[in-house]
Protein backbone atom coordinates (compact mmCIF):
# COMPACT_ATOMS: atom_id res chain seq x y z
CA UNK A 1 0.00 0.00 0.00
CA UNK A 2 1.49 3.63 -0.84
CA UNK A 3 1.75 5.28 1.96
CA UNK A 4 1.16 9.04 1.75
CA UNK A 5 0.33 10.95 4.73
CA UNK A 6 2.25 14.30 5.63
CA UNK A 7 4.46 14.17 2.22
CA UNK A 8 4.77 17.23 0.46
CA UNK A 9 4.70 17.10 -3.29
CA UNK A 10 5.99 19.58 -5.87
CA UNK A 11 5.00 18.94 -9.84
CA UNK A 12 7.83 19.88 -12.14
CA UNK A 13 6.54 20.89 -15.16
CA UNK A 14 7.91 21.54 -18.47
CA UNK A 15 7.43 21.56 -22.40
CA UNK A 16 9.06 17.87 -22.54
CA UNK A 17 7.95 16.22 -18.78
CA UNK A 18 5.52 16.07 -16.09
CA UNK A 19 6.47 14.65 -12.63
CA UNK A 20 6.61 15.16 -9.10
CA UNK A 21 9.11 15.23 -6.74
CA UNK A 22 7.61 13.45 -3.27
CA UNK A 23 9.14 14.37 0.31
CA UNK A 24 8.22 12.50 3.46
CA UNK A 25 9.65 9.98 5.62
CA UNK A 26 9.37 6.01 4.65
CA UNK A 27 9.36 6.70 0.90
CA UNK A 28 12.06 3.58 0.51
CA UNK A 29 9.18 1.14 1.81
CA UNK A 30 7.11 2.28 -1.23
CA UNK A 31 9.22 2.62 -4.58
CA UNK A 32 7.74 -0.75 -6.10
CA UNK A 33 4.16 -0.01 -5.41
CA UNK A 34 4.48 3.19 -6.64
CA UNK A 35 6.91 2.46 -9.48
CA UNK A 36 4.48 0.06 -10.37
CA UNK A 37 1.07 2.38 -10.43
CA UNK A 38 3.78 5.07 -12.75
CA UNK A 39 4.15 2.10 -14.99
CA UNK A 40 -0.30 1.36 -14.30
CA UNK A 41 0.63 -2.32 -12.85
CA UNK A 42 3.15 -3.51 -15.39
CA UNK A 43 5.31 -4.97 -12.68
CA UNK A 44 2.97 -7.05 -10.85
CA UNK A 45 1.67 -8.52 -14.41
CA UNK A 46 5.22 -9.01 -15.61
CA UNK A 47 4.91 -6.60 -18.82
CA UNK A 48 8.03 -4.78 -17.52
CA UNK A 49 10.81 -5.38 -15.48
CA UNK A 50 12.66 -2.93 -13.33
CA UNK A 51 16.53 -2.40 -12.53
CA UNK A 52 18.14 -0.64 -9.19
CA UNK A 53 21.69 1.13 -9.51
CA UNK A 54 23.06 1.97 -6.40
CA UNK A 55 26.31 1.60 -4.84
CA UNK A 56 27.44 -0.91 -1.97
CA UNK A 57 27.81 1.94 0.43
CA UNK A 58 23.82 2.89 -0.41
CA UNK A 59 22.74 -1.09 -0.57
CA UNK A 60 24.00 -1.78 2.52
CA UNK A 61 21.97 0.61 4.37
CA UNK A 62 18.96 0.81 2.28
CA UNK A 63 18.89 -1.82 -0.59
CA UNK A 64 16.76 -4.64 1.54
CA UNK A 65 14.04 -2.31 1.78
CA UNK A 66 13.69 -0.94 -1.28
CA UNK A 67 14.19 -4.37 -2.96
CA UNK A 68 11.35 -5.87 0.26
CA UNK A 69 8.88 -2.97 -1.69
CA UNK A 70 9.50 -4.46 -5.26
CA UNK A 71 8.66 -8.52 -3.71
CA UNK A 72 5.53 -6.96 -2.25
CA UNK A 73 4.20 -7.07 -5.82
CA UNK A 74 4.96 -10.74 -6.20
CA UNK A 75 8.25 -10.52 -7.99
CA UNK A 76 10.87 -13.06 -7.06
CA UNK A 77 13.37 -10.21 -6.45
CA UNK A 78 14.77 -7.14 -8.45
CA UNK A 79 18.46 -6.59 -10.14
CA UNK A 80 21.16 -4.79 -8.55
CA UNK A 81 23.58 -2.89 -10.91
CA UNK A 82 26.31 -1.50 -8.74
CA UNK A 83 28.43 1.80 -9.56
CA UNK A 84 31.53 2.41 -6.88
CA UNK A 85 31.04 5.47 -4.67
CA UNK A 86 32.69 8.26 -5.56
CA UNK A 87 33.02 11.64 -8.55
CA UNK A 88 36.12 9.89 -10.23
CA UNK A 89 33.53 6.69 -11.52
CA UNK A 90 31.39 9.47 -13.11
CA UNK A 91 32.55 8.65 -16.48
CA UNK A 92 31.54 7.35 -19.51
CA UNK A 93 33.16 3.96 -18.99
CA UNK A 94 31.10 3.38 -16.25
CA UNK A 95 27.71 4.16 -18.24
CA UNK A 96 29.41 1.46 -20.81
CA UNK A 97 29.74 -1.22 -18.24
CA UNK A 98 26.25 -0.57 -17.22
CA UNK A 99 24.63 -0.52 -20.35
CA UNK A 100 26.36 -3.74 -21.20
CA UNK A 101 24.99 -5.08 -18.10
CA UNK A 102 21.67 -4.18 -19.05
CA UNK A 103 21.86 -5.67 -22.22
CA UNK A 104 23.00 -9.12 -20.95
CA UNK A 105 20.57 -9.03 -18.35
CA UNK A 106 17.52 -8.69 -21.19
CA UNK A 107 16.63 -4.89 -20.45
CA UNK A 108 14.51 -3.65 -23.19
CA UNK A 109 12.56 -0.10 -24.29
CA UNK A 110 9.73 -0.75 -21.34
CA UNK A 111 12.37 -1.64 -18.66
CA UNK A 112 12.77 1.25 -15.88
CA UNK A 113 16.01 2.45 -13.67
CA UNK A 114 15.55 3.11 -10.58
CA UNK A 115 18.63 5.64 -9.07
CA UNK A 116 18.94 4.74 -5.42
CA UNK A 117 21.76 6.70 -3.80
CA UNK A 118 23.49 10.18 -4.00
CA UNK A 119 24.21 12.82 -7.05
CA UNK A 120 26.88 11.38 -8.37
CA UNK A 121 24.61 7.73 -8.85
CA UNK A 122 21.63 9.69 -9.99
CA UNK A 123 23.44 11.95 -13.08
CA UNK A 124 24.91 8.65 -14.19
CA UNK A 125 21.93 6.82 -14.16
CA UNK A 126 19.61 9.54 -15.62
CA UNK A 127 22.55 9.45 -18.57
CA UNK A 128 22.48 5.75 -18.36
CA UNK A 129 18.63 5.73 -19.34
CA UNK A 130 18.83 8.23 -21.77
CA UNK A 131 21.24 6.71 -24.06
CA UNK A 132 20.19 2.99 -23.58
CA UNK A 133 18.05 1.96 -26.49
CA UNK A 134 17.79 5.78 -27.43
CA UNK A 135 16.13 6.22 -24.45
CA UNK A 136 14.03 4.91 -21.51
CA UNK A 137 12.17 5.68 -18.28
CA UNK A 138 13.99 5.94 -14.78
CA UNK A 139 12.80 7.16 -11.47
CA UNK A 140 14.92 8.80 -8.84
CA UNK A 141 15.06 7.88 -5.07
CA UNK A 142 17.79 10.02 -4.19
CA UNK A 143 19.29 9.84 -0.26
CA UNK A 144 21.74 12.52 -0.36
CA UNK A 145 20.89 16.10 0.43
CA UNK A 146 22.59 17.36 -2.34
CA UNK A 147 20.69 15.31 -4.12
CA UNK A 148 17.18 15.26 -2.77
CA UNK A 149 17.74 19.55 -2.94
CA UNK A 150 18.93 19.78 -6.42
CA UNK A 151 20.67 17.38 -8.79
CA UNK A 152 18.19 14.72 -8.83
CA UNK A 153 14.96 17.13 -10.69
CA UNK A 154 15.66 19.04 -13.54
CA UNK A 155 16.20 16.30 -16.34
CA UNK A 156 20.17 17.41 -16.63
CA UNK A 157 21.79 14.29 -16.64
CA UNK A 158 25.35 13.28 -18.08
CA UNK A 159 29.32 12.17 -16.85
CA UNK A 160 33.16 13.93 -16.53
CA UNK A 161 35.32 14.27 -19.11
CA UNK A 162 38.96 14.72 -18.23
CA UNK A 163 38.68 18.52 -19.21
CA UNK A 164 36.10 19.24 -17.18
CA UNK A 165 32.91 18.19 -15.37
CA UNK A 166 29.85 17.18 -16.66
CA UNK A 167 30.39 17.59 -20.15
CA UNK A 168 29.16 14.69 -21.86
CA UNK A 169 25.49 14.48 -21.02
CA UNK A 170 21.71 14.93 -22.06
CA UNK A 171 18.33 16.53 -20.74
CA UNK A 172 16.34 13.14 -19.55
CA UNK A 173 13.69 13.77 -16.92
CA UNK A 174 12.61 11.20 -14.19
CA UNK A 175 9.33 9.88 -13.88
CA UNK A 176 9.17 10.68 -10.71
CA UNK A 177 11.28 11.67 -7.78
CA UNK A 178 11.14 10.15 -3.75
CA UNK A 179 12.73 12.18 -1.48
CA UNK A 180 12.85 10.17 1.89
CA UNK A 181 13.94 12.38 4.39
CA UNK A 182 14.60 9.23 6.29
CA UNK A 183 17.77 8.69 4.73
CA UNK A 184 19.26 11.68 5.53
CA UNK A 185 19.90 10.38 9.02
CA UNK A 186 22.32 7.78 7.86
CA UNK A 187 24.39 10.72 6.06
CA UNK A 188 28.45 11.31 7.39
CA UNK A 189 27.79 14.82 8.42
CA UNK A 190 30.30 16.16 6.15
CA UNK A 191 27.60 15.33 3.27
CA UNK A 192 24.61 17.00 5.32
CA UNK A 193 26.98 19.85 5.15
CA UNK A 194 27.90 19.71 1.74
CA UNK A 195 24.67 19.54 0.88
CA UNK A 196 23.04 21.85 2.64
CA UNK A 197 25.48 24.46 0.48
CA UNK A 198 23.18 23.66 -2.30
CA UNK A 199 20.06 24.68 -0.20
CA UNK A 200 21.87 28.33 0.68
CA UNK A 201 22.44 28.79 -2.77
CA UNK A 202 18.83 28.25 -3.37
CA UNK A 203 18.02 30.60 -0.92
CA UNK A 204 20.34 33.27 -1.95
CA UNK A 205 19.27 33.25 -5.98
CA UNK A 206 15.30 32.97 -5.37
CA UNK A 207 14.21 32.50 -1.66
CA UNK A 208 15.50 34.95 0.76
CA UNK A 209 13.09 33.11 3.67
CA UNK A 210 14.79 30.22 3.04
CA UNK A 211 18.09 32.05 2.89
CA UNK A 212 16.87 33.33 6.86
CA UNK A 213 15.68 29.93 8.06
CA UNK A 214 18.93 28.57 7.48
CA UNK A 215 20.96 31.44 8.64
CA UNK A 216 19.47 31.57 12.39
CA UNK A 217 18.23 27.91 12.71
CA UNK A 218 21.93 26.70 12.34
CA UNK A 219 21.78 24.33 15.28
CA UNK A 220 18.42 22.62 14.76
CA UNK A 221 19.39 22.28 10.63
CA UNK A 222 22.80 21.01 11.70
CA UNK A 223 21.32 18.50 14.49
CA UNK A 224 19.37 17.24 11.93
CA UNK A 225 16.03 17.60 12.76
CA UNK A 226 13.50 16.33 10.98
CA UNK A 227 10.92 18.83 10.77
CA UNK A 228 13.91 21.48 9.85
CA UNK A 229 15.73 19.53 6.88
CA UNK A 230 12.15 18.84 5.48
CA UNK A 231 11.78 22.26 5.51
CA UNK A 232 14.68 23.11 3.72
CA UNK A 233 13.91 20.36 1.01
CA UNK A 234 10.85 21.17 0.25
CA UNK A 235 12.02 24.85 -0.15
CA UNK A 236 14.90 24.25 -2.42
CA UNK A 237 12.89 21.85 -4.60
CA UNK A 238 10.22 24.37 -5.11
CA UNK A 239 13.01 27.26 -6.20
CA UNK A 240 14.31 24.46 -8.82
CA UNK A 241 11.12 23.56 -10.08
CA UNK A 242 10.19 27.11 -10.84
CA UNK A 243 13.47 27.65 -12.18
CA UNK A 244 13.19 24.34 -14.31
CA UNK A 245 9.26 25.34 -15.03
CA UNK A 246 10.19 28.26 -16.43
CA UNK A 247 13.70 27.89 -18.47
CA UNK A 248 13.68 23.90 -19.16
CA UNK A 249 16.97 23.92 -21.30
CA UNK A 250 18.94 26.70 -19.91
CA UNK A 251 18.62 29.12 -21.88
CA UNK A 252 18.24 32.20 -19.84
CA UNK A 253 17.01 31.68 -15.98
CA UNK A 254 18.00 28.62 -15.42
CA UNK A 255 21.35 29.42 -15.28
CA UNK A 256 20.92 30.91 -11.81
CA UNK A 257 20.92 27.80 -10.59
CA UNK A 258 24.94 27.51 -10.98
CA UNK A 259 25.53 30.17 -8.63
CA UNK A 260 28.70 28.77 -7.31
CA UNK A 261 29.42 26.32 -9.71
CA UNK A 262 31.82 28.14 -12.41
CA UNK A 263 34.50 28.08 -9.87
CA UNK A 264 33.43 25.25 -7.99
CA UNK A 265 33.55 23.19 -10.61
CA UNK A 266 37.34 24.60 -11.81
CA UNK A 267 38.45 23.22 -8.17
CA UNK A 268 36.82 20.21 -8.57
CA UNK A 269 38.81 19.27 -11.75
CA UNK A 270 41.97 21.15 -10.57
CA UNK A 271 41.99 18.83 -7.32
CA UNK A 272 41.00 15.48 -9.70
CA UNK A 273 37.72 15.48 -7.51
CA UNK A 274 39.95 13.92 -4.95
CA UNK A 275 40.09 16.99 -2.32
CA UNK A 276 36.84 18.67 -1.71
CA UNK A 277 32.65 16.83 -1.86
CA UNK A 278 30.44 18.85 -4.81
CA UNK A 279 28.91 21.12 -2.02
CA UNK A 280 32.04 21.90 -0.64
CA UNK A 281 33.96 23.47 -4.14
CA UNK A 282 30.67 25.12 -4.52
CA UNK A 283 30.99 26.71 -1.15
CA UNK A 284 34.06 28.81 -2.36
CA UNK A 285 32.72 29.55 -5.53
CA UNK A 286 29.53 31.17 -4.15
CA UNK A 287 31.95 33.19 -1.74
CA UNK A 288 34.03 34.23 -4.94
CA UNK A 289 31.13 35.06 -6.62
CA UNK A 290 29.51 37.23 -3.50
CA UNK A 291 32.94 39.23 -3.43
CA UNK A 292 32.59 39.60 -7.19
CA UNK A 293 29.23 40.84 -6.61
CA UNK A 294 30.39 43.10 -3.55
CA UNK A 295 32.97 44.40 -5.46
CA UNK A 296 30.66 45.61 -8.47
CA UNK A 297 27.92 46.95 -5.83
CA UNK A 298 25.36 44.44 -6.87
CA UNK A 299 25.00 43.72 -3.24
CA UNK A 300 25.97 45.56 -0.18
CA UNK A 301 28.33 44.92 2.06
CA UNK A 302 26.01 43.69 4.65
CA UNK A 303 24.33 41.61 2.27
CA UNK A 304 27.94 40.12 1.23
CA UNK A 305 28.93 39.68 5.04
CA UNK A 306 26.01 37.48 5.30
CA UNK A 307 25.77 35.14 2.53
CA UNK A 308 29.62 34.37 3.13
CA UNK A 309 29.04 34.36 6.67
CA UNK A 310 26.25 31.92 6.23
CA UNK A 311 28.59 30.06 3.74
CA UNK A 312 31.19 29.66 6.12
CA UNK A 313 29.16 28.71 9.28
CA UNK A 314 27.91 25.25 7.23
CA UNK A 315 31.87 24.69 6.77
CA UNK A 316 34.05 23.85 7.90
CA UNK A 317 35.63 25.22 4.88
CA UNK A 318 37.95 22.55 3.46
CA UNK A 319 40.64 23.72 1.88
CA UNK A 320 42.67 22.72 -1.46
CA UNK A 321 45.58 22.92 -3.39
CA UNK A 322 45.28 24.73 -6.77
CA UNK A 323 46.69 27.49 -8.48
CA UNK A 324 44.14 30.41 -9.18
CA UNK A 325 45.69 30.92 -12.50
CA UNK A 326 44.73 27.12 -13.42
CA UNK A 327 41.21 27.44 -12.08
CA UNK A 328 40.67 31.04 -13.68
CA UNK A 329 41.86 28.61 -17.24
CA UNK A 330 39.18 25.76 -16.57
CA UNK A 331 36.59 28.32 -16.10
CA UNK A 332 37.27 28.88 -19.92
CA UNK A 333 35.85 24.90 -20.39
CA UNK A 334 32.71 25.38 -18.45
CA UNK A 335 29.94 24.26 -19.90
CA UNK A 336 27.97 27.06 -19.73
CA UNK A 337 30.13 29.51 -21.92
CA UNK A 338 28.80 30.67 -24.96
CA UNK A 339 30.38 31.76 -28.29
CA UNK A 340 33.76 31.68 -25.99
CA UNK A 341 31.97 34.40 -23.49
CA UNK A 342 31.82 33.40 -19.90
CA UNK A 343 28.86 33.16 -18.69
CA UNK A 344 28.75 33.69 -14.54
CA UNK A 345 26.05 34.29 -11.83
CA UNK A 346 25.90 36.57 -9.91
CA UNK A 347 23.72 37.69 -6.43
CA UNK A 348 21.78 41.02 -6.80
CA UNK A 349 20.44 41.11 -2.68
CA UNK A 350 19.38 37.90 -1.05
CA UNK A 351 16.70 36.28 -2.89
CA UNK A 352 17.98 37.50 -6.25
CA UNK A 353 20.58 36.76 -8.74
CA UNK A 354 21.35 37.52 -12.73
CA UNK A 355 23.78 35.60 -15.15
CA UNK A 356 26.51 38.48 -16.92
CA UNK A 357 28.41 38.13 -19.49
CA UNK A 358 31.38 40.45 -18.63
CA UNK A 359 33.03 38.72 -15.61
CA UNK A 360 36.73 39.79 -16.83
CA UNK A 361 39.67 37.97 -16.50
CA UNK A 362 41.17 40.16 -13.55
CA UNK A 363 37.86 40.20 -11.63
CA UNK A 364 37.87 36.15 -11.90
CA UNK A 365 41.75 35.83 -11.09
CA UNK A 366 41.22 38.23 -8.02
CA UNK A 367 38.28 36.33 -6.77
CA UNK A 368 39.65 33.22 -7.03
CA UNK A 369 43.35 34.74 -5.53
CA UNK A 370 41.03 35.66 -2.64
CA UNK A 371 39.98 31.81 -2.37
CA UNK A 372 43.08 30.09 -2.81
CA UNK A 373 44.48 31.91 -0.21
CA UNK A 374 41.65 31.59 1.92
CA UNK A 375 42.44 27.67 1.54
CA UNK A 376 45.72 27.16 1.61
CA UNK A 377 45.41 29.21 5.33
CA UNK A 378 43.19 26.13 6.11
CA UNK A 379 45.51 23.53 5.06
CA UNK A 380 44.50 20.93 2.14
């Protein structure tokens, strides 16, 4: 039975998918029955099969009961394709081995994925589907913050390349998204942390009362309370769904939601992914991009003091060993550049943000001088 009492639900909708993305507690115990009312009972009558990837790390603590909700249909059992933990396996060699596996296993156009574990598992498994027999149906149940805030609505999907992150890809939306808060307990609280970066960067672009919740109710965020991280959730789904709603493919608004991420994602392939989690690179970014912003008097300087501050107090900041001349290059690579202009986001106030085109090379370099020295203070 699908359980559904005291979830909150937020519909993503956009010219190419409809879906919602379910929060509440005890999701896990009900992916089958409601994978199998998406698919209107193909599971139980054995029209279509389904197919978890997850990692050992995620099985371990929640693969019984989420393969327990696919035998209360009647199926003998449900297979496990595993992907190691970790940002260096987000490559295209690892969507090969998968797809392979699929194939020998006897996955065909009406199978469905189903992405149990963090961001990392969910991008390669949304890529996985898109590409495997030109494309077919996958459903999220993602127990990471990072990725029950952000990366696993929005339909962007897609791998590393050695030049850069995420640049081999495709738009591929879920059916549908489960959110169980539940699992968030079981994070290392360096992830909650990391994570929860993602949530002040949702606050800071679009919701400045979720930008305030999490800047005085630290302690109870941080303790993990229940009621609080649903909170925060639910508010950072909702900013990316009316992002998503709005601007489907990126081409404008959208792009707000990479506050952060231009720089992040230059220390993330200056370190080899090895140093810093995804929420923790885009922690410095968004405090390069604030003094950026400061420094252009797109914000004041109270309103910079307190998104950094805020930044800082769901550190530790972590810090890394890279040369700001080698992360100002990679910035060149992102994925977001158009016609060889750099295209970076900016705050305008808490609550607000625009994308510019006219970040110059010495603003960049400064800001990320002012980081790099920031980290190596901290020790790598």
């Amino acid at each position: 039975m699908v359980h559904s009492t005291a979830n909150t639900v937020i519909g993503v909708r956009t010219p190419s998918a409809a879906y919602d993305v379910e929060i509440g507690e005890g999701l896990v115990d009900d992916v089958g029955a409601r994978v199998d009312a998406l698919l209107n009972g193909g599971l139980r009558a054995g029209r279509q099969r389904a197919f978890v990837v997850t990692s050992a790390e995620i099985e371990r603590l929640w693969g019984a009961r989420l393969e327990d909700s696919f035998r209360g249909l009647g199926l003998g059992g449900i297979h496990r394709l595993l992907v190691p933990a970790g940002e260096e396996h987000k490559r295209l060699a690892t969507v090969e081995r998968l797809a392979e596996e699929l194939a020998q296993l006897g996955a065909d156009r009406d199978s469905v994925l189903v992405a149990l574990g963090g961001g990392v598992l969910g991008d390669v498994t949304g890529f996985l589907a898109a590409i495997y027999m030109r494309g077919i149906r996958y459903v999220g149940v993602p127990t990471t913050l990072l990725a029950q805030v952000d990366s696993s609505l929005g339909g962007k999907t897609g791998v590393n390349l050695a030049a850069g992150k995420n640049l081999a890809g495709a738009f591929h939306h879920p059916m549908a998204v489960y959110a169980d808060t539940a699992t968030l307990a079981t994070l290392p609280t360096a992830e909650l942390r990391a994570g929860l970066q993602e949530a002040i960067k949702s606050g800071i672009i679009r919701d400045r009362e979720l930008f305030e919740f999490l800047e005085t109710q630290r302690d109870a965020v941080l303790a993990g309370s229940p009621e609080a991280l649903t909170r925060v959730v639910a508010a950072s789904v909702r900013v990316k769904a009316e992002v998503v709603n709005s601007d489907e493919r990126e081409g404008g608004l959208r792009m707000v939601l990479n506050l952060g991420h231009t720089l992040g994602h230059a220390i993330e392939a200056a370190t080899g992914y090895r140093e810093l989690l995804h929420g923790e690179a885009v922690a410095w970014g968004m405090i390069a991009a604030v003094n950026i912003a400061a420094s252009r008097r797109l914000v004041t300087g109270a309103e910079a003091e307190r998104m950094a501050r805020t930044i800082r107090a769901y550190g530790p900041m972590r810090g890394f060993s890279a040369a700001a001349s080698e992360l100002v290059a990679l910035t060149a690579k992102d994925k977001k550049n158009r016609s060889g202009t750099r295209q970076f986001v900016l705050p305008v106030g808490i609550g607000d943000a625009t994308v510019v085109k006219d970040v110059t090379e010495a603003e960049l370099m400064r800001a990320a001088e002012d980081v790099v020295n920031e980290a190596k203070g901290l020790g790598a």
